[in-house]
C-alpha atoms as a PDB file:
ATOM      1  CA  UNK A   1     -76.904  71.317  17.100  1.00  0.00           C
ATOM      2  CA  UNK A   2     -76.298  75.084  16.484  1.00  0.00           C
ATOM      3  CA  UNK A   3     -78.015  76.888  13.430  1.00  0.00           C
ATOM      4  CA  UNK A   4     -74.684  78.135  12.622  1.00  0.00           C
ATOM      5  CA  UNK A   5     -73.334  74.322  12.883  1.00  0.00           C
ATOM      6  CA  UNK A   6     -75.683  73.077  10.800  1.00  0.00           C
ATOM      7  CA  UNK A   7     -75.621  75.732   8.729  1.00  0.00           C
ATOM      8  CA  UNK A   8     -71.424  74.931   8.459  1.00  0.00           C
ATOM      9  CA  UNK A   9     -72.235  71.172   7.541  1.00  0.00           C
ATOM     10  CA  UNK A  10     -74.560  71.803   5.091  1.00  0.00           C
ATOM     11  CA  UNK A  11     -72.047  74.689   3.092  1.00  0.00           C
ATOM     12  CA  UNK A  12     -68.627  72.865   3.930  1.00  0.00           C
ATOM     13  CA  UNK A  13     -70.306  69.377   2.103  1.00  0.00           C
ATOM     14  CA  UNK A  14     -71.836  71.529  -0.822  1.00  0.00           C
ATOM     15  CA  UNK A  15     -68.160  73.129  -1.172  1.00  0.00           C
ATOM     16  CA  UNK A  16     -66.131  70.283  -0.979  1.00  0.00           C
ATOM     17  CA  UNK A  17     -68.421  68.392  -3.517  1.00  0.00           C
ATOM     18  CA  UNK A  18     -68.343  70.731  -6.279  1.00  0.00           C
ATOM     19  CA  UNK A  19     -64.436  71.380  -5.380  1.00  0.00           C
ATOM     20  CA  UNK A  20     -64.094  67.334  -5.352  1.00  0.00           C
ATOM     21  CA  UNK A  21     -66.005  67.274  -8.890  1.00  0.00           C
ATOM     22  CA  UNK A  22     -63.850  69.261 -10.073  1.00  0.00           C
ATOM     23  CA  UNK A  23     -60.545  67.616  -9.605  1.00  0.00           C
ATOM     24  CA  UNK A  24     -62.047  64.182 -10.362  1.00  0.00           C
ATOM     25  CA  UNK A  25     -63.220  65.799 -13.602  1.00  0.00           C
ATOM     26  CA  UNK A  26     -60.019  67.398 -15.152  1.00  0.00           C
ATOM     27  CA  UNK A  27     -58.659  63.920 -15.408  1.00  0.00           C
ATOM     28  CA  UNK A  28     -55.073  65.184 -14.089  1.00  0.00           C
ATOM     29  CA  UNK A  29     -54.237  61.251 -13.095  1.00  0.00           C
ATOM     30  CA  UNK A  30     -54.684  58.756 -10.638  1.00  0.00           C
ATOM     31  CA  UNK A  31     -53.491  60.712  -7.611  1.00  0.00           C
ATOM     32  CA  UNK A  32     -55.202  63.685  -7.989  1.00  0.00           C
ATOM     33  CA  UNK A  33     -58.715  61.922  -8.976  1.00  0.00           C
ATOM     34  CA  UNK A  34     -57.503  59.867  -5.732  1.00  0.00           C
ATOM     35  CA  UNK A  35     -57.143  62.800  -3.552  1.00  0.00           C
ATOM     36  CA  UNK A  36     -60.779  64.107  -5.412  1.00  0.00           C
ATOM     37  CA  UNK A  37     -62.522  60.983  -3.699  1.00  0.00           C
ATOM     38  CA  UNK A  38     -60.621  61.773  -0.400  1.00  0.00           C
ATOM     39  CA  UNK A  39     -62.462  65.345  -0.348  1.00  0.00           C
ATOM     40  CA  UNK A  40     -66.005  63.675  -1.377  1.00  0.00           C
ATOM     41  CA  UNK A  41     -65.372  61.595   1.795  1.00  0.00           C
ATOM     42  CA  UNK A  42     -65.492  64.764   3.766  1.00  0.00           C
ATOM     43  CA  UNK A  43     -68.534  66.084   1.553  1.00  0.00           C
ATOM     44  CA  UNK A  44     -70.141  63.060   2.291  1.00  0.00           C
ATOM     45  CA  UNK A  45     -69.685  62.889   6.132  1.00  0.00           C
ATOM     46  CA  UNK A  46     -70.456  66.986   6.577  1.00  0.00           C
ATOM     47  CA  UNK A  47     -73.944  66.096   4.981  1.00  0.00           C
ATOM     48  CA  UNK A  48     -74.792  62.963   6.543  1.00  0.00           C
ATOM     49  CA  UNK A  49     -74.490  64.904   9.689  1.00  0.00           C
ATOM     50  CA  UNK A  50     -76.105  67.251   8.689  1.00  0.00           C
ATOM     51  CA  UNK A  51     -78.872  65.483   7.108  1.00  0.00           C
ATOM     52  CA  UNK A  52     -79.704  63.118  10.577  1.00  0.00           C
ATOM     53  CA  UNK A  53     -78.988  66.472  12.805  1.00  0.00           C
ATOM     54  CA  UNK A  54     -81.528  68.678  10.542  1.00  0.00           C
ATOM     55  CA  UNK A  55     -85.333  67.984  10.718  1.00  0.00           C
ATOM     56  CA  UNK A  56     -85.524  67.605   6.870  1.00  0.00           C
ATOM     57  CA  UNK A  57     -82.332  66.433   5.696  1.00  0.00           C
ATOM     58  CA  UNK A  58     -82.872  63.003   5.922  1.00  0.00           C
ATOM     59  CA  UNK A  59     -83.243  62.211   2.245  1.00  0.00           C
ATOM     60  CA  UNK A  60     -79.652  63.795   1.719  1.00  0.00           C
ATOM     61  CA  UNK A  61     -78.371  61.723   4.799  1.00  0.00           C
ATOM     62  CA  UNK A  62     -79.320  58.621   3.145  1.00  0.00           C
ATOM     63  CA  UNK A  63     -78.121  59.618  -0.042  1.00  0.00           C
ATOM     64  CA  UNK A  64     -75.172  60.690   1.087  1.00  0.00           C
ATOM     65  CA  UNK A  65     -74.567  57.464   2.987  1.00  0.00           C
ATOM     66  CA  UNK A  66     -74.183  55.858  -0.452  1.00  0.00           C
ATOM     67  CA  UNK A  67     -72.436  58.229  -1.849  1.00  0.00           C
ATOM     68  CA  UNK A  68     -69.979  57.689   0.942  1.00  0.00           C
ATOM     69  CA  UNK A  69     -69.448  54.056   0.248  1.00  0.00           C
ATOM     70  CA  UNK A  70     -68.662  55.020  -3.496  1.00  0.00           C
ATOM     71  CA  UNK A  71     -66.088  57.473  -2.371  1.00  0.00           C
ATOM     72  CA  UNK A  72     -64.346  54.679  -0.206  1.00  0.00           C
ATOM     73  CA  UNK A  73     -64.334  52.145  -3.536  1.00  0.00           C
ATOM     74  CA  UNK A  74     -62.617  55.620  -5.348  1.00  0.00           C
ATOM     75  CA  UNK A  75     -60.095  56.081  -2.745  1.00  0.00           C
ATOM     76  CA  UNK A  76     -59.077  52.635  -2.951  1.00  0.00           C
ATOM     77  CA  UNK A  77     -58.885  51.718  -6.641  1.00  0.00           C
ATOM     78  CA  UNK A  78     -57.119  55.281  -7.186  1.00  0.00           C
ATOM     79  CA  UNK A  79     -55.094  55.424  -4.151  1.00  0.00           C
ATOM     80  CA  UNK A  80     -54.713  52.322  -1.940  1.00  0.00           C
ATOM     81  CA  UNK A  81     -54.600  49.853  -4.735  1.00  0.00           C
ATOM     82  CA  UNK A  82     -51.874  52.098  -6.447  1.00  0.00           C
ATOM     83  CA  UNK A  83     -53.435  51.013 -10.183  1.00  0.00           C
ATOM     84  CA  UNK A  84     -52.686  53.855 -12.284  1.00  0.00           C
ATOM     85  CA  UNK A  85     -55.047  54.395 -15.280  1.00  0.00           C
ATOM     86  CA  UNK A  86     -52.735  56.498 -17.195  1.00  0.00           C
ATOM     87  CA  UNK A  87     -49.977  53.703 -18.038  1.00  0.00           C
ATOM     88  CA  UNK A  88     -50.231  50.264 -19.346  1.00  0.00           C
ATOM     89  CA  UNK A  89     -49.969  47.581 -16.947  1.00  0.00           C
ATOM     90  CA  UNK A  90     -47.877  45.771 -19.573  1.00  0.00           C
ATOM     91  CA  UNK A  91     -46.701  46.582 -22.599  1.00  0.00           C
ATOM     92  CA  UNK A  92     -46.758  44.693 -26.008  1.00  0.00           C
ATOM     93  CA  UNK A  93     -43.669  44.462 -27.632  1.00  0.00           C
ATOM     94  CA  UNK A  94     -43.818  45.875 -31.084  1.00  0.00           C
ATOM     95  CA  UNK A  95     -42.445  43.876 -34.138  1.00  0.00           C
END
């Protein structure tokens, strides 16, 4: 791969990670930390490409492997499962 290709992995994942941090760290709600795992997917796949593509990335490819599986469990307890933390699942009636 290109220099500039690599070069666009290795930014684009370090981008979308910190902007993917962010959203999952305001604690706006379910969706958005949802959608914040959805963009640490992409992080993730950027740098596990370009960790196997670069000659001495392959420490962040592995990592980033894990990190992708992670991301997958966040997308699905915040978005697929459709369990929002923000409201009781039942509420106790008050006497």
């Amino acid at each position: 791969m290109s220099e500039t290709g690599l070069a666009f992995l290795q930014w684009y994942g370090a981008g979308a990670g910190l902007l993917a941090a962010l959203m999952v760290s305001l604690n706006l709600g379910a969706k958005v930390s949802g959608w914040g795992f959805v963009v640490f997917l992409t992080s993730s796949i950027a740098l596990v490409a370009w960790g196997f593509l670069n000659d001495e990335g392959q420490a962040v490819g592995y990592q980033n492997i894990g990190l992708f599986a992670i991301n997958v469990l966040g997308v699905y307890r915040y978005l697929i499962a459709g369990r929002d933390e923000d409201t009781p699942e039942t509420e106790e009636p008050t006497a």
